[in-house]
C-alpha atoms as a PDB file:
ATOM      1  CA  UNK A   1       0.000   0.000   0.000  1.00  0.00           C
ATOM      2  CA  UNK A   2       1.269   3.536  -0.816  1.00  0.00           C
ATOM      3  CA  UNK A   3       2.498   5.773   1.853  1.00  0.00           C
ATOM      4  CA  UNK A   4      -0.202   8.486   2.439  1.00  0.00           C
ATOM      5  CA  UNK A   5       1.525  11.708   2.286  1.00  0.00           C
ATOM      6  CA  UNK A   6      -0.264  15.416   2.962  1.00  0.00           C
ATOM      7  CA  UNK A   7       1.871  18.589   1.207  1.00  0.00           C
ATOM      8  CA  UNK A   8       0.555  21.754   2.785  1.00  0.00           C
ATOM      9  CA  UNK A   9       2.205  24.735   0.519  1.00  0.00           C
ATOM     10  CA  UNK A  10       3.367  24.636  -3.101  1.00  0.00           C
ATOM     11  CA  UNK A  11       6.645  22.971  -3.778  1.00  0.00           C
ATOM     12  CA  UNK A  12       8.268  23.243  -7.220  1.00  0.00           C
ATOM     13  CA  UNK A  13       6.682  21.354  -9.532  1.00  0.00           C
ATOM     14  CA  UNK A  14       9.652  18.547 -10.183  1.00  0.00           C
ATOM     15  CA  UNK A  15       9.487  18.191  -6.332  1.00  0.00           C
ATOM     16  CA  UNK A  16       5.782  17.462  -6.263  1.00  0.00           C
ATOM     17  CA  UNK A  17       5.688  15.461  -9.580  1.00  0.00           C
ATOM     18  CA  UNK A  18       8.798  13.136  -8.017  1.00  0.00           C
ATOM     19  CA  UNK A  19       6.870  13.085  -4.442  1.00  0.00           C
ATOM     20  CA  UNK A  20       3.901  11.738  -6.280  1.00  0.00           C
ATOM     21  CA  UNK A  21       5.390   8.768  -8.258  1.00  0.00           C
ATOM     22  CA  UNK A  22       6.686   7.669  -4.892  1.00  0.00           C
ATOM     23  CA  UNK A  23       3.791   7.741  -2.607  1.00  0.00           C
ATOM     24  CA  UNK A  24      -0.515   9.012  -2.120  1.00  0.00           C
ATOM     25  CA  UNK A  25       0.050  12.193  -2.269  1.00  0.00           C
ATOM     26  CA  UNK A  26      -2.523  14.603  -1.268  1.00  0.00           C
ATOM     27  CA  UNK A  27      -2.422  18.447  -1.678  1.00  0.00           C
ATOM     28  CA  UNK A  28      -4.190  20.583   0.827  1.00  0.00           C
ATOM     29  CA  UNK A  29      -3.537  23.522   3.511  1.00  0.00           C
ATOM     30  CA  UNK A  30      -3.326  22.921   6.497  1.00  0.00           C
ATOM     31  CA  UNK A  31      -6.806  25.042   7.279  1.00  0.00           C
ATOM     32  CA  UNK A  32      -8.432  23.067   5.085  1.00  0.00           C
ATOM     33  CA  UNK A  33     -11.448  20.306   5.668  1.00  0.00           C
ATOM     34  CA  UNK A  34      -9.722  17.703   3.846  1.00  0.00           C
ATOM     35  CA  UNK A  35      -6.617  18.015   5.818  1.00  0.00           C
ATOM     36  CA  UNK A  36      -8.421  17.538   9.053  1.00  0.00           C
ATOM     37  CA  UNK A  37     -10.283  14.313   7.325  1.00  0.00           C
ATOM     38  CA  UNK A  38      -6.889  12.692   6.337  1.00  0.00           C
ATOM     39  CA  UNK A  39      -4.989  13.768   8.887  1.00  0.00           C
ATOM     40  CA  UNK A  40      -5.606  10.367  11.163  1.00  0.00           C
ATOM     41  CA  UNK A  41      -4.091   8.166   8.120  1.00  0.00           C
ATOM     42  CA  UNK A  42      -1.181  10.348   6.858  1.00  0.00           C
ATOM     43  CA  UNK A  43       2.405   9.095   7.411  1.00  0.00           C
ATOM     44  CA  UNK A  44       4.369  12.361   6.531  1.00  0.00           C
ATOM     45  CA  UNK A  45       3.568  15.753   6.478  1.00  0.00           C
ATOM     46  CA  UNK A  46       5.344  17.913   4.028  1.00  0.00           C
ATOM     47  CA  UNK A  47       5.321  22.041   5.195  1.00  0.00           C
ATOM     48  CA  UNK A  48       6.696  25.099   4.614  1.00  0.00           C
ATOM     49  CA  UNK A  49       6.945  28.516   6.315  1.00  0.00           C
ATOM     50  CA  UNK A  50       3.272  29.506   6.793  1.00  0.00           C
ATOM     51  CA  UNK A  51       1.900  25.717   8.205  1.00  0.00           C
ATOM     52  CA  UNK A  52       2.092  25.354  12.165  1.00  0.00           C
ATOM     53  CA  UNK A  53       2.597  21.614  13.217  1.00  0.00           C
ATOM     54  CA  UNK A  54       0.671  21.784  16.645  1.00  0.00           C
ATOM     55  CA  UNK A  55       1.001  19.082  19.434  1.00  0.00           C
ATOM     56  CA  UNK A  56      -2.730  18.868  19.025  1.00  0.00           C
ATOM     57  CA  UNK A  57      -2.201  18.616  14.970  1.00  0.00           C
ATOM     58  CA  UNK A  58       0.739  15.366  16.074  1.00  0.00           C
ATOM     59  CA  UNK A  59      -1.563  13.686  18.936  1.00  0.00           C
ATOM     60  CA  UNK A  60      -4.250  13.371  15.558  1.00  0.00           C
ATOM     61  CA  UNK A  61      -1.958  11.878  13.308  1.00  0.00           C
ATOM     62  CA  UNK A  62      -1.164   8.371  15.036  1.00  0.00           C
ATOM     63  CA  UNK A  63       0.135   6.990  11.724  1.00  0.00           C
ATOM     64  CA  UNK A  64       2.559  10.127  11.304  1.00  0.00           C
ATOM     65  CA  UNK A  65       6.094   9.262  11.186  1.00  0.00           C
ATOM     66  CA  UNK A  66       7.884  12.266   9.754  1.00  0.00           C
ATOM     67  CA  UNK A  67       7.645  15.775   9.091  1.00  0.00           C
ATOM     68  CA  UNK A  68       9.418  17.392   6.371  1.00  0.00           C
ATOM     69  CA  UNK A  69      10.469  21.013   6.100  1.00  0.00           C
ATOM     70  CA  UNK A  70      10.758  22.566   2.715  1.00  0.00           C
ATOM     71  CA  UNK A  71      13.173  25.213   4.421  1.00  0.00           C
ATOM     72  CA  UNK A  72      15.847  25.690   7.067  1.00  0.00           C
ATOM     73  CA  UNK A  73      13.965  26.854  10.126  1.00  0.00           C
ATOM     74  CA  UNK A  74      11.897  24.243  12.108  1.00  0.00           C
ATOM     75  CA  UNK A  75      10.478  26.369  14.985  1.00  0.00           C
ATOM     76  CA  UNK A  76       6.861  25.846  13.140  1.00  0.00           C
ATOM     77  CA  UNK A  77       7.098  22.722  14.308  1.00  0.00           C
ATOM     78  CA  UNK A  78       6.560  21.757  17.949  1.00  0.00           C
ATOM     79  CA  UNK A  79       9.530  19.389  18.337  1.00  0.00           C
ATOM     80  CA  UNK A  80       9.004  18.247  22.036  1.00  0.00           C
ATOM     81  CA  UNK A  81       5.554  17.045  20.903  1.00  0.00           C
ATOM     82  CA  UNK A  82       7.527  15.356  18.033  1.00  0.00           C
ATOM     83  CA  UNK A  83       9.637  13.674  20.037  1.00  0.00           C
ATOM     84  CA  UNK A  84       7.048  12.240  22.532  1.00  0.00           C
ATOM     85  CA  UNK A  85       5.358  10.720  19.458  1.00  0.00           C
ATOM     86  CA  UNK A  86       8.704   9.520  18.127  1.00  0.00           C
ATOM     87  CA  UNK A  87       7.585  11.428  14.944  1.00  0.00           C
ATOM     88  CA  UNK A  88      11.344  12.753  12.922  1.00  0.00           C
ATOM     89  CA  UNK A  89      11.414  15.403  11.593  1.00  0.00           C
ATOM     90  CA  UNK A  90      13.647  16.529   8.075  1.00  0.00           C
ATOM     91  CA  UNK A  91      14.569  19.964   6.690  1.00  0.00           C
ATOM     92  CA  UNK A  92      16.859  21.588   4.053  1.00  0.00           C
ATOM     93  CA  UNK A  93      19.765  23.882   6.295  1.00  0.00           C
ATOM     94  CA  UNK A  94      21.777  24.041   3.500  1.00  0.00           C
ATOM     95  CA  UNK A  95      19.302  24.725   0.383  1.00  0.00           C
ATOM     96  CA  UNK A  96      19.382  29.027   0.949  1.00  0.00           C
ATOM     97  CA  UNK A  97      22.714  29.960   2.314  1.00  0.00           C
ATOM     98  CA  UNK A  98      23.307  31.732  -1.090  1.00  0.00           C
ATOM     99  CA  UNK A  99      20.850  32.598  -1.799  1.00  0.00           C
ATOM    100  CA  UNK A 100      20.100  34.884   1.876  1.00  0.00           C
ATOM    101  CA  UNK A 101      23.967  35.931   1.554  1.00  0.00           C
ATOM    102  CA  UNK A 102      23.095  37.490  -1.976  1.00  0.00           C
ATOM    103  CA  UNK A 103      20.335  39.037  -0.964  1.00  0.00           C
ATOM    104  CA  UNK A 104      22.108  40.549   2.292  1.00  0.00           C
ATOM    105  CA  UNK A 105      25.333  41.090  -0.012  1.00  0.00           C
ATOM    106  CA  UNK A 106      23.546  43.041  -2.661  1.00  0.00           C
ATOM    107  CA  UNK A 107      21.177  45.315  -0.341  1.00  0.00           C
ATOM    108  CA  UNK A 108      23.623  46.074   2.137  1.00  0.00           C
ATOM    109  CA  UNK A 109      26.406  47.345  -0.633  1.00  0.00           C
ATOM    110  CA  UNK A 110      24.100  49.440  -2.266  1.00  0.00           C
ATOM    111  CA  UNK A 111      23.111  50.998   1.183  1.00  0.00           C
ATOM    112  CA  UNK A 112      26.526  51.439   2.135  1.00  0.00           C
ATOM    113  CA  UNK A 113      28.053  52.795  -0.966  1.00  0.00           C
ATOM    114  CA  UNK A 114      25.823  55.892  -2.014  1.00  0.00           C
ATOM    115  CA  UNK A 115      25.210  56.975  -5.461  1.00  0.00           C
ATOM    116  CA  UNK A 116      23.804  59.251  -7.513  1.00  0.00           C
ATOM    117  CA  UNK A 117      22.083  58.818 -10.675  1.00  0.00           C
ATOM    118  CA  UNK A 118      22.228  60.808 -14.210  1.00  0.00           C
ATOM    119  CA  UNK A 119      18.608  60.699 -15.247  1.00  0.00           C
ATOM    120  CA  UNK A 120      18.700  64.001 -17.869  1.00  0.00           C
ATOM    121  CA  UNK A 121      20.874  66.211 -19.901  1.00  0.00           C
ATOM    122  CA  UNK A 122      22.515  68.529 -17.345  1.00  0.00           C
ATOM    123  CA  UNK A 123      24.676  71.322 -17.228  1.00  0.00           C
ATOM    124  CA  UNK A 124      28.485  71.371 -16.058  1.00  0.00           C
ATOM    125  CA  UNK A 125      27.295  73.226 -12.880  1.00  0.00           C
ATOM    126  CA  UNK A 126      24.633  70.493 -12.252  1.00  0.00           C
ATOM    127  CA  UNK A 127      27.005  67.889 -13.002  1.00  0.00           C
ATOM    128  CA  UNK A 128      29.403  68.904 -10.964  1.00  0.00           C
ATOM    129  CA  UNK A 129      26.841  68.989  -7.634  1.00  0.00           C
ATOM    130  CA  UNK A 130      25.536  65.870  -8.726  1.00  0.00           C
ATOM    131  CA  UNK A 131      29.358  64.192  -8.488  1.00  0.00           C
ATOM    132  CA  UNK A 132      29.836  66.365  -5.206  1.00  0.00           C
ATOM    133  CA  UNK A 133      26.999  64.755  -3.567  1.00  0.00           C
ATOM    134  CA  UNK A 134      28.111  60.690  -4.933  1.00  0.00           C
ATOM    135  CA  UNK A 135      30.840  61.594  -1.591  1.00  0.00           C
ATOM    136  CA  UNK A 136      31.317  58.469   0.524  1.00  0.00           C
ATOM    137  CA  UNK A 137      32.765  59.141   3.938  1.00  0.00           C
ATOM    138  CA  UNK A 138      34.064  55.689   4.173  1.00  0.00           C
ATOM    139  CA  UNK A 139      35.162  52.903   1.364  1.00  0.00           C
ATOM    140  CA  UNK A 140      34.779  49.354   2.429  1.00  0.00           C
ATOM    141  CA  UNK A 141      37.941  48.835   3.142  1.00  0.00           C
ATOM    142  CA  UNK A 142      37.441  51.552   6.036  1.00  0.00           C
ATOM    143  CA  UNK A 143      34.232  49.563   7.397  1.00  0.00           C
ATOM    144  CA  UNK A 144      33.152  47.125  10.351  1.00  0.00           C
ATOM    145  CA  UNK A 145      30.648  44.824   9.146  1.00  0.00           C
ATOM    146  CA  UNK A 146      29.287  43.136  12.304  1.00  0.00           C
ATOM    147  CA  UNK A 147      27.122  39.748  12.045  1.00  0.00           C
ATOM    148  CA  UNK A 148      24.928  38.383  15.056  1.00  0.00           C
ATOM    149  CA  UNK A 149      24.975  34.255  14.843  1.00  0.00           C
ATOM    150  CA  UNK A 150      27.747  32.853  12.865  1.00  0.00           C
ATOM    151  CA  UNK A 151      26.505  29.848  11.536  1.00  0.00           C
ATOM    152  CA  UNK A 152      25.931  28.534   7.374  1.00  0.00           C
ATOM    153  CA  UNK A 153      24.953  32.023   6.670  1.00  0.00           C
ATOM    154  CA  UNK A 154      26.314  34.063   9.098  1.00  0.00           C
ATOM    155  CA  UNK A 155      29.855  32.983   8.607  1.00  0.00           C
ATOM    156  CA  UNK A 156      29.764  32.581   4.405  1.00  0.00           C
ATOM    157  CA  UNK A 157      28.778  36.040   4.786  1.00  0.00           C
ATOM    158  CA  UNK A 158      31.518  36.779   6.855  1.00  0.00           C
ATOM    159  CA  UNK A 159      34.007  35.471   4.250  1.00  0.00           C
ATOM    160  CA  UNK A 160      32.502  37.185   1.162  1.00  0.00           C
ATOM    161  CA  UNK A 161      32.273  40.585   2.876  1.00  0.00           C
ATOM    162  CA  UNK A 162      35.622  40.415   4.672  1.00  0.00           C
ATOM    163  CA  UNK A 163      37.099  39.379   0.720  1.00  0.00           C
ATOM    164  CA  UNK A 164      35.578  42.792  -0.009  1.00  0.00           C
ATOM    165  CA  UNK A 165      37.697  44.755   2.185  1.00  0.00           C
ATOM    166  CA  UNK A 166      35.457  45.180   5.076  1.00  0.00           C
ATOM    167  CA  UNK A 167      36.657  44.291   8.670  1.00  0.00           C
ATOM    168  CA  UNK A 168      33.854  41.441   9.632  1.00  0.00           C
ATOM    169  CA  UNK A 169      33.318  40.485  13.731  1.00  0.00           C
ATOM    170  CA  UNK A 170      30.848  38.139  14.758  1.00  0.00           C
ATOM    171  CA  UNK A 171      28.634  37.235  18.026  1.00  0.00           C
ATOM    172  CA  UNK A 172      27.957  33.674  18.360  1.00  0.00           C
ATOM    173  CA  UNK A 173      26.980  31.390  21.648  1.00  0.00           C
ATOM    174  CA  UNK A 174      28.978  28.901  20.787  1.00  0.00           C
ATOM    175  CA  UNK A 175      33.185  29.481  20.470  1.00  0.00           C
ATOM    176  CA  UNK A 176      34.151  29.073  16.676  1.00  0.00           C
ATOM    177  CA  UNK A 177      36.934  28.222  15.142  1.00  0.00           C
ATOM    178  CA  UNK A 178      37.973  28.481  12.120  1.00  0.00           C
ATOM    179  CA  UNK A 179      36.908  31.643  11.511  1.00  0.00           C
ATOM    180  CA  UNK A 180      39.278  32.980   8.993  1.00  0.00           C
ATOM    181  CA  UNK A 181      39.663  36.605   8.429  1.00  0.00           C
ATOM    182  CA  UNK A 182      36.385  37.155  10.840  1.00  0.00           C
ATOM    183  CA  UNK A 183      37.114  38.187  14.926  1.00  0.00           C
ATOM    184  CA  UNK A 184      34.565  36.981  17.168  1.00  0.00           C
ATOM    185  CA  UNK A 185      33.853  39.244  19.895  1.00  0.00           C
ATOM    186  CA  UNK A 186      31.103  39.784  22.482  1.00  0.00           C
ATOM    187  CA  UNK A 187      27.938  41.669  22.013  1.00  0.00           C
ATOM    188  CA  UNK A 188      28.666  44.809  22.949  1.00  0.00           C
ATOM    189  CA  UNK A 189      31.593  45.215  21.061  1.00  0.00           C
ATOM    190  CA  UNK A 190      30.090  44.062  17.783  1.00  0.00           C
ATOM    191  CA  UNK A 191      26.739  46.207  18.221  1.00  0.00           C
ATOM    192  CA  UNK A 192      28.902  49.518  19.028  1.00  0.00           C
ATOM    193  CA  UNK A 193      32.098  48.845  17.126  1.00  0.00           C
ATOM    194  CA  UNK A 194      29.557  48.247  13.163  1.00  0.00           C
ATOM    195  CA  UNK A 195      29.078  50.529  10.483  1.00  0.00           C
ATOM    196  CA  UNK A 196      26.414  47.464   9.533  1.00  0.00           C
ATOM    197  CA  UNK A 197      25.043  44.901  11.363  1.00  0.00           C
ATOM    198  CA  UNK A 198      23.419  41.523  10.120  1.00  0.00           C
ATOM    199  CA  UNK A 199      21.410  39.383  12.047  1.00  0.00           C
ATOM    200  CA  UNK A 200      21.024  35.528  11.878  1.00  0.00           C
ATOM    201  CA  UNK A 201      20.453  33.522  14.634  1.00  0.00           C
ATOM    202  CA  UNK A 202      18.218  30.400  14.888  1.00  0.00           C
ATOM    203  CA  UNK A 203      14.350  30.439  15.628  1.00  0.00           C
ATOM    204  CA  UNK A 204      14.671  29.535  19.184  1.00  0.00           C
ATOM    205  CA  UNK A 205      12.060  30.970  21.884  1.00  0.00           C
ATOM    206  CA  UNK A 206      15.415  32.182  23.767  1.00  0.00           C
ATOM    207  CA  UNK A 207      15.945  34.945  20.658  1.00  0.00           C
ATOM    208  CA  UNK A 208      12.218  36.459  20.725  1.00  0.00           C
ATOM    209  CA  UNK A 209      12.788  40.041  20.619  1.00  0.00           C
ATOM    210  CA  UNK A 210      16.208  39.940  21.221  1.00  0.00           C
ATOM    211  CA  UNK A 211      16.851  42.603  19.171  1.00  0.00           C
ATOM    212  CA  UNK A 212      15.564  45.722  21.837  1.00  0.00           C
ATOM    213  CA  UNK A 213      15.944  48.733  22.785  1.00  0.00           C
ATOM    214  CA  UNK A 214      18.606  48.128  24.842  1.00  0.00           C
ATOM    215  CA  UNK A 215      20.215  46.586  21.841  1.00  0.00           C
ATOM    216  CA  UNK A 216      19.345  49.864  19.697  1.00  0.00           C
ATOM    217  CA  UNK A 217      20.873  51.651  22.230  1.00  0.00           C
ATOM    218  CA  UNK A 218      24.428  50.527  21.809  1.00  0.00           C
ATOM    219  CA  UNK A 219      24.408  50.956  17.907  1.00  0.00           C
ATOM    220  CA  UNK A 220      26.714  53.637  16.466  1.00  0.00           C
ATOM    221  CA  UNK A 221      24.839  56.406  15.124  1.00  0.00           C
ATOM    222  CA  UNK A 222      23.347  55.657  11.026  1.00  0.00           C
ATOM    223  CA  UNK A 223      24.108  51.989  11.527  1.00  0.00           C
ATOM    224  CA  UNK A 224      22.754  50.060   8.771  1.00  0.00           C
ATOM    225  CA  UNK A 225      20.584  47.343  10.454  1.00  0.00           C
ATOM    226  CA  UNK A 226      19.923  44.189   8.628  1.00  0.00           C
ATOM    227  CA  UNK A 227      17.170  41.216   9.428  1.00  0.00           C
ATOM    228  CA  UNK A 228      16.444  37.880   7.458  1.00  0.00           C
ATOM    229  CA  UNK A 229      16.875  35.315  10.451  1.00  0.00           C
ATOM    230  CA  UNK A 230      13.136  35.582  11.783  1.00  0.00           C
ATOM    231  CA  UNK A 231      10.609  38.187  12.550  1.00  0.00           C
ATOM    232  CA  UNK A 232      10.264  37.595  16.171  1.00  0.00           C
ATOM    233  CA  UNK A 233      13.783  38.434  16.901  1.00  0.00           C
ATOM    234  CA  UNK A 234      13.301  42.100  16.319  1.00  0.00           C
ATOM    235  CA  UNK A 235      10.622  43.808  18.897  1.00  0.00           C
ATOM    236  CA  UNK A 236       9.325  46.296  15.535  1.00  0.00           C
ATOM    237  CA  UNK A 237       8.423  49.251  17.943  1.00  0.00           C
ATOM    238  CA  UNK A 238      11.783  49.809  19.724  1.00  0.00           C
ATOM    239  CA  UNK A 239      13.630  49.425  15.906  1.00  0.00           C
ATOM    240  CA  UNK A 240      10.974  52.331  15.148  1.00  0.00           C
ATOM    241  CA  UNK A 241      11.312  53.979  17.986  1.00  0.00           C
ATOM    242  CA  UNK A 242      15.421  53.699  17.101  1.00  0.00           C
ATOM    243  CA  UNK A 243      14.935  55.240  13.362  1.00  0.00           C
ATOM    244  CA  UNK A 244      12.999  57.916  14.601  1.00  0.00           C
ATOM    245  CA  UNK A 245      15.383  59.154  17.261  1.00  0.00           C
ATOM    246  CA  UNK A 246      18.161  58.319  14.738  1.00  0.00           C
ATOM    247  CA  UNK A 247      17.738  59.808  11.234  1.00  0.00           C
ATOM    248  CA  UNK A 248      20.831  58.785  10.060  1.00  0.00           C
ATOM    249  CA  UNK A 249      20.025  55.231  10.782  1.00  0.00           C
ATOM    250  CA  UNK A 250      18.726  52.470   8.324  1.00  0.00           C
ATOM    251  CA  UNK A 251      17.128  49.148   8.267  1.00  0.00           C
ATOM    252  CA  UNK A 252      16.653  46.618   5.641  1.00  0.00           C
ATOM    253  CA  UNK A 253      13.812  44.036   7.044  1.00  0.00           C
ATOM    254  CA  UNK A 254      12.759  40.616   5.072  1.00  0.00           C
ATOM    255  CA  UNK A 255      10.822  39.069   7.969  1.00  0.00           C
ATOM    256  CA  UNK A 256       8.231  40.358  10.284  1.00  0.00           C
ATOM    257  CA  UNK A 257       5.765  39.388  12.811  1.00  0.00           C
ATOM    258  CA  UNK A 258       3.128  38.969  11.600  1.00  0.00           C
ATOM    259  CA  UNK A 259       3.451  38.179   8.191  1.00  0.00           C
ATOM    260  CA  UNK A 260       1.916  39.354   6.170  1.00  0.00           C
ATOM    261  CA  UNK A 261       2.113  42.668   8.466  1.00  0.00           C
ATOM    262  CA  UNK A 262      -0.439  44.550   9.099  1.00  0.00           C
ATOM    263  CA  UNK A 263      -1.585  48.252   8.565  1.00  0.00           C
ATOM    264  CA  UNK A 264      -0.319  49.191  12.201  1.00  0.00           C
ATOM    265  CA  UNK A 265       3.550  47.783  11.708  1.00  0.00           C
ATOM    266  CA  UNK A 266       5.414  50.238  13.326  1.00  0.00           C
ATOM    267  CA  UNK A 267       8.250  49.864  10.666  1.00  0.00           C
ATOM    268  CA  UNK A 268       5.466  50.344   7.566  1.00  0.00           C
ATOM    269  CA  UNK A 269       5.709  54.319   6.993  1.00  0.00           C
ATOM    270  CA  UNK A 270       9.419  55.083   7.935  1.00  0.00           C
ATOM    271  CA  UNK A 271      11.083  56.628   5.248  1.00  0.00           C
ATOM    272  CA  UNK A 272      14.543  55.289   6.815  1.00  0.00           C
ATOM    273  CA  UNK A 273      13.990  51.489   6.650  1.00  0.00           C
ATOM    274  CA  UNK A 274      13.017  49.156   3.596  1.00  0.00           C
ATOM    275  CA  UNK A 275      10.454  46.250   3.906  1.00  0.00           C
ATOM    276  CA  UNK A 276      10.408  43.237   1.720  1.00  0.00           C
ATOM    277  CA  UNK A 277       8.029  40.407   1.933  1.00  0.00           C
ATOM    278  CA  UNK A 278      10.165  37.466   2.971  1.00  0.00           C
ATOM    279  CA  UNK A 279      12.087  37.024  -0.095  1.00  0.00           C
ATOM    280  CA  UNK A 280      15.898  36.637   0.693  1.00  0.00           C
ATOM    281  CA  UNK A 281      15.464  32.585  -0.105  1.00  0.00           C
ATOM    282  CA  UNK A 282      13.410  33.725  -3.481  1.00  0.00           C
ATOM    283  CA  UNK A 283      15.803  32.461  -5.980  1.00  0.00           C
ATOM    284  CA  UNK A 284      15.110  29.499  -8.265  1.00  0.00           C
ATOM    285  CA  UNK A 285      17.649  27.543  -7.465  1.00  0.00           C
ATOM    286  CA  UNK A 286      17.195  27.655  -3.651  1.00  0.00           C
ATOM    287  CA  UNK A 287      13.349  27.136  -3.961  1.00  0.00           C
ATOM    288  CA  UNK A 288      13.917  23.749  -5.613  1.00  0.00           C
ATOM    289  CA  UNK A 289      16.411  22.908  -3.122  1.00  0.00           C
ATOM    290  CA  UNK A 290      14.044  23.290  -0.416  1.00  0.00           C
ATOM    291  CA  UNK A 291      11.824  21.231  -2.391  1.00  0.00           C
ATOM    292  CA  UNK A 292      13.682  17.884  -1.905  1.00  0.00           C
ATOM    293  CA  UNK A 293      13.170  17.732   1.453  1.00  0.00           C
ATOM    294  CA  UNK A 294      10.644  15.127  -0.445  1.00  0.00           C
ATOM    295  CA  UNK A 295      14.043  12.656  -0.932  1.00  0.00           C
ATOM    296  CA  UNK A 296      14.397  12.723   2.803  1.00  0.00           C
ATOM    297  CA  UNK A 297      10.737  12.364   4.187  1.00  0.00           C
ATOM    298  CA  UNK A 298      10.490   9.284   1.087  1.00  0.00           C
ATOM    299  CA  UNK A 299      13.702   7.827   2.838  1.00  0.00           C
ATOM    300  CA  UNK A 300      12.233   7.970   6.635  1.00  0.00           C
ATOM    301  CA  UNK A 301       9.151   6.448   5.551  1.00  0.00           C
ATOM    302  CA  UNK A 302      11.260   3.396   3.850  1.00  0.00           C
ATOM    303  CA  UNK A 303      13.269   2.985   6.825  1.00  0.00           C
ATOM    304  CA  UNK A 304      16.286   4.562   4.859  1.00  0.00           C
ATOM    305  CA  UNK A 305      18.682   7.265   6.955  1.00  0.00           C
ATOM    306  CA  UNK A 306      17.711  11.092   5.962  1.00  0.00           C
ATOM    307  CA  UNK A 307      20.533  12.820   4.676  1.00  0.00           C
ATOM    308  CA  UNK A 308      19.091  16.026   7.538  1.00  0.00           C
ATOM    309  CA  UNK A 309      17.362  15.368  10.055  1.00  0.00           C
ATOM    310  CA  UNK A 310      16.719  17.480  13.226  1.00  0.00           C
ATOM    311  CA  UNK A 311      17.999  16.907  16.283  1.00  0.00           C
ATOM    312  CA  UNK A 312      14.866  16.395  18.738  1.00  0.00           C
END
């Protein structure tokens, strides 16, 4: 008999159309009436980033032996319930490390390094103020890059940035070695010592508004503030309250609580910070990535080892 498999979210299609061939694969949200009718036969749930895997969700699945992750983060997953119900649990850690480093790489330089754009014929006077005002302060070369959690991303961020010129220290729990041309430091030093600072620490409940005003405090003045870890690790009215007291400052935000925000996020009409709708992992290649957390979640249910699973 075919495994009975439930896929919440859209994977790419060569992920689905390979998950089909080797199991019952049913398609439905996780809100859905048909989810809630299958869930008490389903072996394996397959989720991404908007489906919450609820003890009560696990205690109705008594069939369900794994849970797989289209994505790196697993704290929409309860994993204590997970392990009482010996249920594993698979994910992809290593499917968007590019492509979050890009998007951090690329946003963050063209913050840093100011420009000014030709858009019409202009005279030598106008030309003149318009290459007058292209002025950096500071090259790269001259600049602290500081990144908060040093692991896949954190620290291949650290490499790329510190091959650029900049001078990259790190805050990390854990003591790393290895870290090449990157200092780890404490806290304090990296928040005050940063022209930039990049954050990317893990989803758990320990880092919920971590980022606060007492962090915002120690920030040198027009800091360029960078989030694409998770929402809930920046409390969104102190960062407001910081941009507002400090014009010179900047943020660059990719994930929010809620999401999709609402018209009262504190960040949503501040002319000093940019908002983007969760889209540092959007590139092709790390979407179908994520999608072959199928491969692992087919392996579990055939006995086979998972080339990533969690650690419960």
């Amino acid at each position: 008999m075919a495994h009975q498999v439930i896929q919440t979210e859209n994977l790419p299609d060569q992920c689905s159309a390979w998950l089909a061939d080797h199991c019952e694969l049913h398609v439905c949200p996780s809100e859905s009436r048909r989810f809630k009718e299958l869930l008490p036969t389903v072996e394996a749930l397959i989720i991404r980033t908007y489906t919450n895997v609820t003890k009560e969700m696990i205690e109705s699945a008594p069939n369900l032996r794994v849970i797989g992750r289209a994505g790196v983060g697993i704290d929409n997953i309860d994993l204590n319930a997970c392990k009482e119900q010996g249920v594993q649990v698979v994910h992809t850690p290593e499917a968007n490390t590019e492509s979050v480093v890009d998007f951090v790489l690329s946003r963050m330089l063209m913050m840093l390094r100011k420009v000014t754009f030709v858009e019409s014929q202009t005279s030598q006077n106008e030309w003149d103020l318009l290459r007058t005002s292209a002025m950096n302060e500071k090259q790269f070369s001259e600049m602290t890059l500081g990144i908060i959690g040093f692991g896949r991303i954190g620290s291949t961020l650290g490499t790329l940035a510190s091959a650029l010129g900049f001078k990259v220290i790190f805050h990390d729990l854990q003591t790393i070695k290895n870290t090449g041309a990157c200092t780890q430091c404490s806290l304090e030093d990296v928040l005050e010592q940063s022209d930039a600072i990049s954050i990317h620490v893990d989803g758990r409940a320990e880092n919920e508004h971590m980022c606060d005003a007492d962090l915002f405090r120690h920030l040198q003045q027009g800091c360029l503030f960078i989030n694409t870890s998770r929402g809930f690790v920046v409390d969104s009215v102190s960062l407001a309250n910081h941009l507002r007291h400090d014009a010179s400052a900047f943020a660059i935000i990719d994930v929010h609580q809620p999401e999709p925000i609402h018209a009262d996020y504190p960040l949503l009409t501040l002319p000093n910070v940019e908002l983007y709708p969760h889209i540092a992992c959007k590139t092709q290649t790390a979407t179908i990535n994520m999608g072959w957390v199928v491969k692992d979640v087919i392996a579990v249910l055939n006995n086979e080892t998972p080339q990533f699973e969690a650690v419960l």
